[in-house]
PDB file of N, CA and C in Angstrom:
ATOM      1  N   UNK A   1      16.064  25.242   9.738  1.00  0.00           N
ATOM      2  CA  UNK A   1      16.830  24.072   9.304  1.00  0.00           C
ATOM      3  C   UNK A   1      16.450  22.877  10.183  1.00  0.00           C
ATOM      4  N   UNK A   2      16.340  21.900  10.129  1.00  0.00           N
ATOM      5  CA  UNK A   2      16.072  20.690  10.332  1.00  0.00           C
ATOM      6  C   UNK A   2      16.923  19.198  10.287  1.00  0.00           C
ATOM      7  N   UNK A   3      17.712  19.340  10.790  1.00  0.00           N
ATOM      8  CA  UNK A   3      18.312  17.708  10.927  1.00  0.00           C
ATOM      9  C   UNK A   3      17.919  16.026  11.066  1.00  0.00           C
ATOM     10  N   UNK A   4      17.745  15.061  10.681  1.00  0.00           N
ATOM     11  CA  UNK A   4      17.696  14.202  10.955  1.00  0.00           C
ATOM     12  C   UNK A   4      18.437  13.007  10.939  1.00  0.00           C
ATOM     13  N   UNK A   5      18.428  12.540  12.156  1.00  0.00           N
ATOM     14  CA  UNK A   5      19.522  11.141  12.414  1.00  0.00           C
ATOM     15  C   UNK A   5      18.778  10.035  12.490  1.00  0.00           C
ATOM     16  N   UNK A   6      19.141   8.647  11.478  1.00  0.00           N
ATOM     17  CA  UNK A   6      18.702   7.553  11.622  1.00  0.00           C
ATOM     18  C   UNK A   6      19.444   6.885  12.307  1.00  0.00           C
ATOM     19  N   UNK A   7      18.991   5.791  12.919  1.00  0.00           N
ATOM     20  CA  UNK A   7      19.331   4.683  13.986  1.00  0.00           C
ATOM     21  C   UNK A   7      18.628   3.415  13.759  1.00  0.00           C
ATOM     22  N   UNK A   8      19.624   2.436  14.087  1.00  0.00           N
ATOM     23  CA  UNK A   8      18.498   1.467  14.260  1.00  0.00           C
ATOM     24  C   UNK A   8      19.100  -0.034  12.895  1.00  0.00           C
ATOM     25  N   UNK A   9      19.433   0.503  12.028  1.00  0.00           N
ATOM     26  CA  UNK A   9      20.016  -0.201  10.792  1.00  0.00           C
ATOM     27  C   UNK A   9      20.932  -1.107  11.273  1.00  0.00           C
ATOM     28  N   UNK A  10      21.506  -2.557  10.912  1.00  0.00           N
ATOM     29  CA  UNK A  10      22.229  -3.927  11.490  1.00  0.00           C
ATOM     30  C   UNK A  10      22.092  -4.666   9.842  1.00  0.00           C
ATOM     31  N   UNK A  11      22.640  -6.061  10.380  1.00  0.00           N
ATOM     32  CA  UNK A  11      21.996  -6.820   9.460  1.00  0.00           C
ATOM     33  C   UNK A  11      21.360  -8.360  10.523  1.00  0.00           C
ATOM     34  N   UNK A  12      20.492  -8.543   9.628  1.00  0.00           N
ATOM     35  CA  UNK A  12      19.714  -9.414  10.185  1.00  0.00           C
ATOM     36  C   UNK A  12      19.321 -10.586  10.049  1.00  0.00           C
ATOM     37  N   UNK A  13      19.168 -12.081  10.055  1.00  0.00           N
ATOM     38  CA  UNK A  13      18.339 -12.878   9.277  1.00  0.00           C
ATOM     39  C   UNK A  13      16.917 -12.694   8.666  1.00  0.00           C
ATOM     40  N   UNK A  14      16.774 -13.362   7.188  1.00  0.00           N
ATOM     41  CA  UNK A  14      15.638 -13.243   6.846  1.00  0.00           C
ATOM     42  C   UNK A  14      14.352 -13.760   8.186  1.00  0.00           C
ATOM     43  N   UNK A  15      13.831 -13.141   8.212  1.00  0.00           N
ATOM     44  CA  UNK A  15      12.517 -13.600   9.286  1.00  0.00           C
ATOM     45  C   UNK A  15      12.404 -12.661  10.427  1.00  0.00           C
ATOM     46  N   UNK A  16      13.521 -11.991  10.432  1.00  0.00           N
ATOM     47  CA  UNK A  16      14.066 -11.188  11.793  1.00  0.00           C
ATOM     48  C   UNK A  16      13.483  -9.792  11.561  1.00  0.00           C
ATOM     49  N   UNK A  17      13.421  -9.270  12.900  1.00  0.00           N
ATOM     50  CA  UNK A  17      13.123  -7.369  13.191  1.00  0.00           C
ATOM     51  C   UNK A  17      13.870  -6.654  12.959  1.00  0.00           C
ATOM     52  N   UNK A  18      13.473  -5.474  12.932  1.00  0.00           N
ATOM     53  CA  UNK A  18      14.707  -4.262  12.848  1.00  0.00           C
ATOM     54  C   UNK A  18      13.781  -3.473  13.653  1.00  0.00           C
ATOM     55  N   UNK A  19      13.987  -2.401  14.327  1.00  0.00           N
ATOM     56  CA  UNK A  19      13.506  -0.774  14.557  1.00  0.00           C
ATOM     57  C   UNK A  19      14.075   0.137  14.093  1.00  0.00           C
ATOM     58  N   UNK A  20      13.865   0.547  12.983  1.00  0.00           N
ATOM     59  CA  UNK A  20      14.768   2.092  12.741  1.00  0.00           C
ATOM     60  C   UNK A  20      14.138   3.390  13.905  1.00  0.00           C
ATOM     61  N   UNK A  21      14.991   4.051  13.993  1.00  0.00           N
ATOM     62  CA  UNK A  21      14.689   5.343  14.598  1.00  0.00           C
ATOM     63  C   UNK A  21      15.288   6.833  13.976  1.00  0.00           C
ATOM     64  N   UNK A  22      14.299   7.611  13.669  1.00  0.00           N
ATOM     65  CA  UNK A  22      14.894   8.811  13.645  1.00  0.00           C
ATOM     66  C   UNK A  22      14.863   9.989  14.208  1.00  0.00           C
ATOM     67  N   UNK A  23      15.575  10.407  14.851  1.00  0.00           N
ATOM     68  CA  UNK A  23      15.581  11.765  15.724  1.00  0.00           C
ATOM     69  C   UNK A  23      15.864  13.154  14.833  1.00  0.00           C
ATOM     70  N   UNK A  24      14.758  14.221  15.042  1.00  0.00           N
ATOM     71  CA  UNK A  24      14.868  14.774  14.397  1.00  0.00           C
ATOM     72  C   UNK A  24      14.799  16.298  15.680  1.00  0.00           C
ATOM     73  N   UNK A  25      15.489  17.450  14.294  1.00  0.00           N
ATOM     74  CA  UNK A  25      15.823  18.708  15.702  1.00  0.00           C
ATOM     75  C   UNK A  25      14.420  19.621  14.823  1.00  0.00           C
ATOM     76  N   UNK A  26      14.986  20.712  15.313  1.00  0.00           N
ATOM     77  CA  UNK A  26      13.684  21.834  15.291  1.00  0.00           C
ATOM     78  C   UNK A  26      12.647  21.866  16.036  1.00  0.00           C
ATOM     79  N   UNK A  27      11.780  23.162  16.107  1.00  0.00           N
ATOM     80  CA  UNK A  27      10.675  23.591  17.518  1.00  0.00           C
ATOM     81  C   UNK A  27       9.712  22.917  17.167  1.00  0.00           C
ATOM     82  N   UNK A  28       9.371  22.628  16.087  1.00  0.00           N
ATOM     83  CA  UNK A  28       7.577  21.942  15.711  1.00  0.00           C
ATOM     84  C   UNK A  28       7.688  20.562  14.637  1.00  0.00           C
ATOM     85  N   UNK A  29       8.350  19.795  15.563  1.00  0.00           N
ATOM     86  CA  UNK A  29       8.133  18.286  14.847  1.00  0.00           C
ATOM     87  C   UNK A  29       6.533  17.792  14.448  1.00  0.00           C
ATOM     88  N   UNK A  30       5.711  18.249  15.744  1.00  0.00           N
ATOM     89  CA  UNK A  30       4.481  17.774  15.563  1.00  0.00           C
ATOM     90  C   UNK A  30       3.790  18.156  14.313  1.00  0.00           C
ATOM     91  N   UNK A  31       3.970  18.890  13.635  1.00  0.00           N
ATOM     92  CA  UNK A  31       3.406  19.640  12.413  1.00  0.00           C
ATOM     93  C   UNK A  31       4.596  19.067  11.110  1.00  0.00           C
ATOM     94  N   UNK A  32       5.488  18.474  10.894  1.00  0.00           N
ATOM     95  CA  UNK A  32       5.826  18.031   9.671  1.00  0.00           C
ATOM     96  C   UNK A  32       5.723  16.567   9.183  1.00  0.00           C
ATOM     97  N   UNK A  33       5.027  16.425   8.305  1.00  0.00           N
ATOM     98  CA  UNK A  33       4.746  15.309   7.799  1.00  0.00           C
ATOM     99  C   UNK A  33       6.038  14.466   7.287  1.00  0.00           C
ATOM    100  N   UNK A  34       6.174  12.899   7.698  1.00  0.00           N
ATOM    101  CA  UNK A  34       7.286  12.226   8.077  1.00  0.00           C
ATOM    102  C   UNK A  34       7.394  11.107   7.165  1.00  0.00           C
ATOM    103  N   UNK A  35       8.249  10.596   6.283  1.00  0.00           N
ATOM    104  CA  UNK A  35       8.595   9.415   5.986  1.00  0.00           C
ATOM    105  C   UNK A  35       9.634   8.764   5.893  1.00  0.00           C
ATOM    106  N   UNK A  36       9.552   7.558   5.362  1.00  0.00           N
ATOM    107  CA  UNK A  36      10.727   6.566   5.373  1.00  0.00           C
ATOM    108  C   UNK A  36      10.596   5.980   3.747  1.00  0.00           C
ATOM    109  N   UNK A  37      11.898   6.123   3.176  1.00  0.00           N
ATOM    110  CA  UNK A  37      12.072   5.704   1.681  1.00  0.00           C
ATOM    111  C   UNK A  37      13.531   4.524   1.864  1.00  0.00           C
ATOM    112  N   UNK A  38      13.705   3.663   1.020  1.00  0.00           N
ATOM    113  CA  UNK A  38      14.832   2.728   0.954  1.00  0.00           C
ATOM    114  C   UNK A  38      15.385   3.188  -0.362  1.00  0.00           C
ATOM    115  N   UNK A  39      16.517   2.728  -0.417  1.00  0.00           N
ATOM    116  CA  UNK A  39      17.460   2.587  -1.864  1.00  0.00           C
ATOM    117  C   UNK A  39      18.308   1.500  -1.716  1.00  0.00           C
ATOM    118  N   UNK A  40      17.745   0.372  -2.660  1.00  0.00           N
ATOM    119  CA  UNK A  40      18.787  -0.626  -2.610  1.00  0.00           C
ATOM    120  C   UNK A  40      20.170  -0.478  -3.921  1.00  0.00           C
ATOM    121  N   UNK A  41      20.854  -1.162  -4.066  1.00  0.00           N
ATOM    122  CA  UNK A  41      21.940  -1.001  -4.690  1.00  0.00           C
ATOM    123  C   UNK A  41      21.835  -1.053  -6.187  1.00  0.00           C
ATOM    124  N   UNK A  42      22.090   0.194  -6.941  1.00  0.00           N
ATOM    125  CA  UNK A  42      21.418  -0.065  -8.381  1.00  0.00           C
ATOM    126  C   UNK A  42      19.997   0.654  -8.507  1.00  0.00           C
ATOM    127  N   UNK A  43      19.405   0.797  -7.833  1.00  0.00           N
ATOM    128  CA  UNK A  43      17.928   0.997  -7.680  1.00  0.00           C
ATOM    129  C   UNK A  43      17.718   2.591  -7.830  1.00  0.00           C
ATOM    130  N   UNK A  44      16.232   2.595  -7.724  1.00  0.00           N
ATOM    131  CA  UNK A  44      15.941   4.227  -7.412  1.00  0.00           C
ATOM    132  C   UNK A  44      15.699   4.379  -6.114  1.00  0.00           C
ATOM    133  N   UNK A  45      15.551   5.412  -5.199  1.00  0.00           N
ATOM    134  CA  UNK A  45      14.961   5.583  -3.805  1.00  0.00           C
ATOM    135  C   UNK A  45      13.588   5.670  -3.986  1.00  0.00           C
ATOM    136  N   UNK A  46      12.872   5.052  -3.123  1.00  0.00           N
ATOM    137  CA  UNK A  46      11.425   4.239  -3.236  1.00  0.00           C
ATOM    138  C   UNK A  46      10.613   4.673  -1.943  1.00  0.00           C
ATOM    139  N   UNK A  47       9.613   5.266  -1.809  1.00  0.00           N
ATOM    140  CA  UNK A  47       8.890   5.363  -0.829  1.00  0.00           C
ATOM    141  C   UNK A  47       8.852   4.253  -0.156  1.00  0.00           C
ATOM    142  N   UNK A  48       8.577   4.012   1.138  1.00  0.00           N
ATOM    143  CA  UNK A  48       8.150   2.756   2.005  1.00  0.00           C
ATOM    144  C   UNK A  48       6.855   2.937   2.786  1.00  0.00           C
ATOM    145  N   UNK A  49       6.925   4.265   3.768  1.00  0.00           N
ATOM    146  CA  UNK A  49       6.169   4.690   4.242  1.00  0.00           C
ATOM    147  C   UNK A  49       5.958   5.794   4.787  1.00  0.00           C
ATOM    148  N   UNK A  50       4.192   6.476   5.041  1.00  0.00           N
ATOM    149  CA  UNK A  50       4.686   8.027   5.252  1.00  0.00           C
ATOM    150  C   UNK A  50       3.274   8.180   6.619  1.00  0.00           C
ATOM    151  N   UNK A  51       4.094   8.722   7.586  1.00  0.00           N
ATOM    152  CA  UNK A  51       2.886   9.182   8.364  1.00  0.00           C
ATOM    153  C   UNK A  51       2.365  10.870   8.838  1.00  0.00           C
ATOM    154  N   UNK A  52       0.928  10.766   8.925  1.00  0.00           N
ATOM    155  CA  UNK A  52       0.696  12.786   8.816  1.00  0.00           C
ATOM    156  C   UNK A  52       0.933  13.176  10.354  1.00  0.00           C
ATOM    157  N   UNK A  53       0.922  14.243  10.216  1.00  0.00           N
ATOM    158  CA  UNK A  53       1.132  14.947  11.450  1.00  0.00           C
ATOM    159  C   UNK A  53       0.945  14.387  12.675  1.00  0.00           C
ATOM    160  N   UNK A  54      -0.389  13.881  12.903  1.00  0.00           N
ATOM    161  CA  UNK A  54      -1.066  13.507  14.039  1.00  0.00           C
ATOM    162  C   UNK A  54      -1.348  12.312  14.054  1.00  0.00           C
ATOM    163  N   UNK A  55      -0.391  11.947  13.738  1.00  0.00           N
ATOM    164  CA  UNK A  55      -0.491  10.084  13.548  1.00  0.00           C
ATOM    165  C   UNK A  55      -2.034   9.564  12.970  1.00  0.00           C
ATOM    166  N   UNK A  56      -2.842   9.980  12.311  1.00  0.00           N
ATOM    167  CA  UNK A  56      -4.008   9.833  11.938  1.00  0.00           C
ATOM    168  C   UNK A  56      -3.703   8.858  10.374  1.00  0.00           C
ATOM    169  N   UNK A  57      -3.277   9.555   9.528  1.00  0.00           N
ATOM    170  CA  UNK A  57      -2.857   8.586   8.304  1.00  0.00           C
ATOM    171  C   UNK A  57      -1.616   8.575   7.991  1.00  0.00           C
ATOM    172  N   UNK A  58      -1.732   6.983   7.395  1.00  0.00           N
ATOM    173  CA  UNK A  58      -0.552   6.319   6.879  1.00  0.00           C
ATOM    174  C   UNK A  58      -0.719   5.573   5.944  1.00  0.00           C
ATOM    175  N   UNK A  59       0.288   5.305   5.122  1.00  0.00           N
ATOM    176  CA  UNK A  59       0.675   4.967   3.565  1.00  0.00           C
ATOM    177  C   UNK A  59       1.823   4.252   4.097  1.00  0.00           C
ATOM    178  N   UNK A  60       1.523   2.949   3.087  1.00  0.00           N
ATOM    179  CA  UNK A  60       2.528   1.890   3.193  1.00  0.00           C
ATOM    180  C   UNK A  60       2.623   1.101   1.538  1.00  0.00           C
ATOM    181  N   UNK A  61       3.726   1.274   1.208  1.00  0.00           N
ATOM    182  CA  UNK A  61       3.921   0.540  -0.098  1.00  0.00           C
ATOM    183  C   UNK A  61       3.564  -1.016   0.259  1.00  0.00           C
ATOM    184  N   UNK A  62       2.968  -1.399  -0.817  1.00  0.00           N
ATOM    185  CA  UNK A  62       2.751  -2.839  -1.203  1.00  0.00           C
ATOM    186  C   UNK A  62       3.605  -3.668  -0.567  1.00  0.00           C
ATOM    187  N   UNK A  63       4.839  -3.361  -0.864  1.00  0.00           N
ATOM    188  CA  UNK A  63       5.829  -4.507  -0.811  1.00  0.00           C
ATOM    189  C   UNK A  63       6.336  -4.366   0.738  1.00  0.00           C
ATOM    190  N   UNK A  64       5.232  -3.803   1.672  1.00  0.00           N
ATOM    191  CA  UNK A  64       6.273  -3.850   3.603  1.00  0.00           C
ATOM    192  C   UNK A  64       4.683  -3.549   3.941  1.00  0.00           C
ATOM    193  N   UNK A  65       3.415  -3.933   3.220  1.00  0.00           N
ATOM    194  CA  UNK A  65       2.214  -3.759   4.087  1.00  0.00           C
ATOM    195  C   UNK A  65       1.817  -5.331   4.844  1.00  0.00           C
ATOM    196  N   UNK A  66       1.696  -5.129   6.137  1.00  0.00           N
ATOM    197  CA  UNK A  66       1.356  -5.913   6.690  1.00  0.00           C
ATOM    198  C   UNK A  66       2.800  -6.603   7.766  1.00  0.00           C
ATOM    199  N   UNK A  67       3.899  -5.839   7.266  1.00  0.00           N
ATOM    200  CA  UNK A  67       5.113  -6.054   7.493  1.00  0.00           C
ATOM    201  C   UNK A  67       5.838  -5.007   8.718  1.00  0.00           C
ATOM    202  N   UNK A  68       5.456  -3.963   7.841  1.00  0.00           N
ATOM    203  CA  UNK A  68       6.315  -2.966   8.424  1.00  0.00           C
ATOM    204  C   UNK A  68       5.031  -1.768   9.061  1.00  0.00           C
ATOM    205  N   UNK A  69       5.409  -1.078  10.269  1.00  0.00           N
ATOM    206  CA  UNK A  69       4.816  -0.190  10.999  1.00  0.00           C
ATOM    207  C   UNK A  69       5.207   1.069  11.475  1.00  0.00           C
ATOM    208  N   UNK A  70       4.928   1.911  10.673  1.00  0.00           N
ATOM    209  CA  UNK A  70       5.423   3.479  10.911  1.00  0.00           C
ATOM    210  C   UNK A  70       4.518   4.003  12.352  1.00  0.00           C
ATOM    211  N   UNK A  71       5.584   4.931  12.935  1.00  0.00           N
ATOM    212  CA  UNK A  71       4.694   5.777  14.316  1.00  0.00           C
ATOM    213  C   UNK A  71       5.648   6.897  14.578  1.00  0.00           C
ATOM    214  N   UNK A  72       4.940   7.749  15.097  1.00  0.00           N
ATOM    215  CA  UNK A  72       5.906   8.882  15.778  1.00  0.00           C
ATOM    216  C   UNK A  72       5.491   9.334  17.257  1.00  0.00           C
ATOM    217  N   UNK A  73       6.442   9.277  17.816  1.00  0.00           N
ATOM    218  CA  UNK A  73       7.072  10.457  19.181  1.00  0.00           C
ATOM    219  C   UNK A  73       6.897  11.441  19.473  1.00  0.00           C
ATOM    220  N   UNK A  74       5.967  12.569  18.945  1.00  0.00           N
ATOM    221  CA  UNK A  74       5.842  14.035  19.070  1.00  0.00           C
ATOM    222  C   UNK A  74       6.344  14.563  19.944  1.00  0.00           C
ATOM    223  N   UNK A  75       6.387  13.813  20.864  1.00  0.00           N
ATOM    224  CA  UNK A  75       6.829  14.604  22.609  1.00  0.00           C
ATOM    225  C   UNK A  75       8.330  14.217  22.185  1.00  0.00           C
ATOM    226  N   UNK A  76       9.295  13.570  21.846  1.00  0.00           N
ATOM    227  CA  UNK A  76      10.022  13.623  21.850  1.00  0.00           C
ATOM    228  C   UNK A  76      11.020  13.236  20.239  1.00  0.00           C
ATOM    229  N   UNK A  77      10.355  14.087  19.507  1.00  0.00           N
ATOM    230  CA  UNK A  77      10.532  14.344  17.933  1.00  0.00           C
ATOM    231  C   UNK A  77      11.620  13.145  17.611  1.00  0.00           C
ATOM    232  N   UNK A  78      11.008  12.187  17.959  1.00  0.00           N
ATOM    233  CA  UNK A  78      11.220  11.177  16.683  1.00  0.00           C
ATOM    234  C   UNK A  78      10.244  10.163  16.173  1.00  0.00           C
ATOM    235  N   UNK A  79      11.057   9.530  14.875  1.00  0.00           N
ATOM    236  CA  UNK A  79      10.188   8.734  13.873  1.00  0.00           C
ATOM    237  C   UNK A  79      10.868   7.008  13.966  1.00  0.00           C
ATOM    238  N   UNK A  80       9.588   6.543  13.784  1.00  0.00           N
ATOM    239  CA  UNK A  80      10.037   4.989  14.156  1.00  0.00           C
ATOM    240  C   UNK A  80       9.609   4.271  12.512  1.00  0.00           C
ATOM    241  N   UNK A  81      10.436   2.686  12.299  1.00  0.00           N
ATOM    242  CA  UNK A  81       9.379   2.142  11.936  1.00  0.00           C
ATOM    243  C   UNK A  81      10.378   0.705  12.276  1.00  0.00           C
ATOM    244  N   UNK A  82       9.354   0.038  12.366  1.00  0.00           N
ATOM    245  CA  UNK A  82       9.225  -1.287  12.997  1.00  0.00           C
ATOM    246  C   UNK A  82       8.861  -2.506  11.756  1.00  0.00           C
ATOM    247  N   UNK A  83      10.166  -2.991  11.481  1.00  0.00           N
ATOM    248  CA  UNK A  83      10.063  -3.733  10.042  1.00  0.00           C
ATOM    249  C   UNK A  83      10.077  -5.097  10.959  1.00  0.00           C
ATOM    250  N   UNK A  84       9.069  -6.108  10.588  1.00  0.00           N
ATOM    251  CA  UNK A  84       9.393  -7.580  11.203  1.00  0.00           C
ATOM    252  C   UNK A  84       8.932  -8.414   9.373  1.00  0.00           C
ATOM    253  N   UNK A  85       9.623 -10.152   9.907  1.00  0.00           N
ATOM    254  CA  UNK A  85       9.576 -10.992   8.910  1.00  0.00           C
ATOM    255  C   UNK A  85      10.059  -9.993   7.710  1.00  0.00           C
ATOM    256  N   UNK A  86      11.435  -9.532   7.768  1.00  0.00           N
ATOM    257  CA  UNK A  86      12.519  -9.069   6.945  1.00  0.00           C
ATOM    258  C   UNK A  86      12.485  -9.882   5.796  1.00  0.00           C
ATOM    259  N   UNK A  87      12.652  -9.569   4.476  1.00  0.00           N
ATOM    260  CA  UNK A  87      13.111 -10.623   3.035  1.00  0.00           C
ATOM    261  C   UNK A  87      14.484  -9.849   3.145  1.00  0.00           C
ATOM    262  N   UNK A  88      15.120 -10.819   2.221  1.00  0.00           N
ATOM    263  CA  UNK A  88      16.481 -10.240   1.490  1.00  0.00           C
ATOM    264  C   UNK A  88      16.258  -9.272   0.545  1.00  0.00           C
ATOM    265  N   UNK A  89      15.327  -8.875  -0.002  1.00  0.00           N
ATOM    266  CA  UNK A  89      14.463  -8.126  -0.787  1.00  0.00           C
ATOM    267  C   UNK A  89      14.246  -6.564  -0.178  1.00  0.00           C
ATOM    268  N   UNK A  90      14.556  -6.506   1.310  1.00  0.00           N
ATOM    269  CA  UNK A  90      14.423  -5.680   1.917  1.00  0.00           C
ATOM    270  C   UNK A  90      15.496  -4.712   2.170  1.00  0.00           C
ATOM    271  N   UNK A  91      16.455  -5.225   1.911  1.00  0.00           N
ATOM    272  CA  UNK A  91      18.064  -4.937   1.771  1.00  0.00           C
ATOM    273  C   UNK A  91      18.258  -3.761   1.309  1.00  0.00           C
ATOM    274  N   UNK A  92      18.653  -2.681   1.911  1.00  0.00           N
ATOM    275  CA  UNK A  92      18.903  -1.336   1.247  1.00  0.00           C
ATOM    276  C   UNK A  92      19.199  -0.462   2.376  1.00  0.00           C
ATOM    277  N   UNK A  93      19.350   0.753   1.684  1.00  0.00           N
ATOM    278  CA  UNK A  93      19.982   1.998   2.996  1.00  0.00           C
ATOM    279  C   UNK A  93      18.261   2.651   3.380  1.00  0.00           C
ATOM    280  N   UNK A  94      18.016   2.839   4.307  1.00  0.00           N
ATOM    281  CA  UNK A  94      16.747   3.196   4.106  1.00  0.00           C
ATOM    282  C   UNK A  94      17.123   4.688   4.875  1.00  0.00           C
ATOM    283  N   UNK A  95      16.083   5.756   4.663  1.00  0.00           N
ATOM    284  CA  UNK A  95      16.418   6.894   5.012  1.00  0.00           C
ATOM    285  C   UNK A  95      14.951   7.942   5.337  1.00  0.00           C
ATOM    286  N   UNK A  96      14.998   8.556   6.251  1.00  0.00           N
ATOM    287  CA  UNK A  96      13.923   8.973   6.451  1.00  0.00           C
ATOM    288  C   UNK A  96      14.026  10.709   6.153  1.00  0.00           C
ATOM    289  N   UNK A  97      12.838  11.444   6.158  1.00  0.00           N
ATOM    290  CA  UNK A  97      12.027  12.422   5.426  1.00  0.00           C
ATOM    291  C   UNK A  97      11.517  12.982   6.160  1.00  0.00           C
ATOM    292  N   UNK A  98      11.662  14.480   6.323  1.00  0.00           N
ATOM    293  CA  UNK A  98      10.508  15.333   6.591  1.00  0.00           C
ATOM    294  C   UNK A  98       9.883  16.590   5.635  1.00  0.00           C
ATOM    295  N   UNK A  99       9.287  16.588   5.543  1.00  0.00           N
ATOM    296  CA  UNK A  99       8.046  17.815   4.832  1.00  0.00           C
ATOM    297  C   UNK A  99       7.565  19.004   5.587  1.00  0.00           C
ATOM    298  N   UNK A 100       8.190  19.934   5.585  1.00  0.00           N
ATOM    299  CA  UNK A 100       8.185  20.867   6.384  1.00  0.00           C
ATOM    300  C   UNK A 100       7.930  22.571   6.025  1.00  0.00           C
ATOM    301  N   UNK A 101       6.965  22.684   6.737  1.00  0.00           N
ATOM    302  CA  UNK A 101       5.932  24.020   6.391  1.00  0.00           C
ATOM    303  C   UNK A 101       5.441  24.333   5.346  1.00  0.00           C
ATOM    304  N   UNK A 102       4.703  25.443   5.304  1.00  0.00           N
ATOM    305  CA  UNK A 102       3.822  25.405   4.232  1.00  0.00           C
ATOM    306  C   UNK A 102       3.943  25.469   2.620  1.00  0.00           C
ATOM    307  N   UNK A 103       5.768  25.081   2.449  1.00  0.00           N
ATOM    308  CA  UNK A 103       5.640  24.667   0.729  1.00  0.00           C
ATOM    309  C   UNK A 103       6.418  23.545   1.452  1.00  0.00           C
ATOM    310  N   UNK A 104       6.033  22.599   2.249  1.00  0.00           N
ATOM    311  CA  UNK A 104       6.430  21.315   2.578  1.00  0.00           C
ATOM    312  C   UNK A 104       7.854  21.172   2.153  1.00  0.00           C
ATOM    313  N   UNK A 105       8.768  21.809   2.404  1.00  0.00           N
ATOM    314  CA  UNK A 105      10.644  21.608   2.181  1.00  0.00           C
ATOM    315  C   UNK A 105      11.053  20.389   2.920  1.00  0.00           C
ATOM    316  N   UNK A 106      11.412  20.217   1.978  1.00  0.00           N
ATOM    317  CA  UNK A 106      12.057  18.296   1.812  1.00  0.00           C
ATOM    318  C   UNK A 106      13.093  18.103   2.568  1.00  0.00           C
ATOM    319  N   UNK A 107      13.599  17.641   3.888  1.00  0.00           N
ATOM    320  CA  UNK A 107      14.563  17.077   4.301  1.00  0.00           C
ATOM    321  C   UNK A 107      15.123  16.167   4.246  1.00  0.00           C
ATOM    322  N   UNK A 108      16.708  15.297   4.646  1.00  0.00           N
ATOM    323  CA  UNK A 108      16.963  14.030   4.384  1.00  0.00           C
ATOM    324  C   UNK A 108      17.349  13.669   6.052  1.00  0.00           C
ATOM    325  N   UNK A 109      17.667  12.704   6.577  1.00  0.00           N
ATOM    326  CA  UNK A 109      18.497  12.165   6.694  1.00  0.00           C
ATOM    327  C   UNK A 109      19.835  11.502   5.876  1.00  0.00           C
ATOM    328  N   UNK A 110      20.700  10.802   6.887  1.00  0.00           N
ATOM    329  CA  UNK A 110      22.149  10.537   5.961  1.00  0.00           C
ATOM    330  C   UNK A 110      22.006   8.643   5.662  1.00  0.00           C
ATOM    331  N   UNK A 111      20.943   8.442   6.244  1.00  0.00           N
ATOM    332  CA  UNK A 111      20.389   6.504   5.803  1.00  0.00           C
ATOM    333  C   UNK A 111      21.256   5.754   6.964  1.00  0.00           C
ATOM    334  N   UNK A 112      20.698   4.920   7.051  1.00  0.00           N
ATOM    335  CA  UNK A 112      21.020   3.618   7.978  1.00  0.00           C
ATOM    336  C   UNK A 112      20.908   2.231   6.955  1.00  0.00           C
ATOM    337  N   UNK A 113      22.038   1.379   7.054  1.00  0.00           N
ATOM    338  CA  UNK A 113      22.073   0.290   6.117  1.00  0.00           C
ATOM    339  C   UNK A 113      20.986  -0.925   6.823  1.00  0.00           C
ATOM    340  N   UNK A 114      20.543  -1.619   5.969  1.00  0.00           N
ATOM    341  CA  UNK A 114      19.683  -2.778   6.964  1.00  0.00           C
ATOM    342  C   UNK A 114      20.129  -3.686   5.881  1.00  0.00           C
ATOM    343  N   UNK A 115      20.403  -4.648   6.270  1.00  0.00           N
ATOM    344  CA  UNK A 115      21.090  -5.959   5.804  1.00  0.00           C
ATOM    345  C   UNK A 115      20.327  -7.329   5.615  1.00  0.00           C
ATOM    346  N   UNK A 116      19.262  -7.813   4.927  1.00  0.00           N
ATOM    347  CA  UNK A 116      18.877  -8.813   5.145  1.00  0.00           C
ATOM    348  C   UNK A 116      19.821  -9.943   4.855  1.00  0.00           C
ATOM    349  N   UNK A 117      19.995 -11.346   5.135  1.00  0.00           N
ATOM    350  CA  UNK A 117      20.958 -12.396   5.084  1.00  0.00           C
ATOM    351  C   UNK A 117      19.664 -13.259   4.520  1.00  0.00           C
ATOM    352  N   UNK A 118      19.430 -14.270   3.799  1.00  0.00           N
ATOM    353  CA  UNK A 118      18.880 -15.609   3.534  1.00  0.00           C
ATOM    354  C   UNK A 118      19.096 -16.587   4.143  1.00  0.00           C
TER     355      UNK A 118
END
């Protein structure tokens, strides 16, 4: 079993940073593949971004490339991502993901709200 806690969610002005963080439990973080999805209000839950094991590749939706920056902690099993120049557009619970062993079993976190303001 696998837990994960997000951190990091506020609200912010448009233009402004966030860091989400997620801490996650279990013996072999380094081996599950990690992401971060949003759901704004009304919406579907939407990939944002996903990084592999060994920090080697990453996937970033269109709409937070160049924006937003996924990384992970191995030594100390957690997941980051580093959203700067926020839109109101950005506005949603965002929630992070793990993929874990070899039929990759889907975890959640419980989401962190991020608030953009105009």
């Amino acid at each position: 079993q696998v837990q994960l806690v997000e951190s990091g969610g506020g609200l912010v002005q448009a233009g402004g940073s966030l860091r989400l963080s997620c801490a996650a439990s279990g013996r072999d973080f380094s081996s599950y593949v990690m992401s971060w999805y949003r759901q704004a209000p009304g919406k579907k839950r939407e990939i944002v971004s996903y990084i592999s094991k060994d920090n080697g590749d990453r996937y970033y939706a269109d709409f937070v490339k160049g924006r937003f920056t996924i990384s992970r902690d191995n030594a100390n099993n957690t997941l980051y991502l580093q959203m700067n120049s926020l839109k109101p557009e950005d506005t949603a619970v965002y929630f992070c993901a793990a993929d874990v062993g070899r039929f990759s079993k889907r975890y959640w976190g419980q989401g962190t709200q991020v608030t953009v303001s105009s």
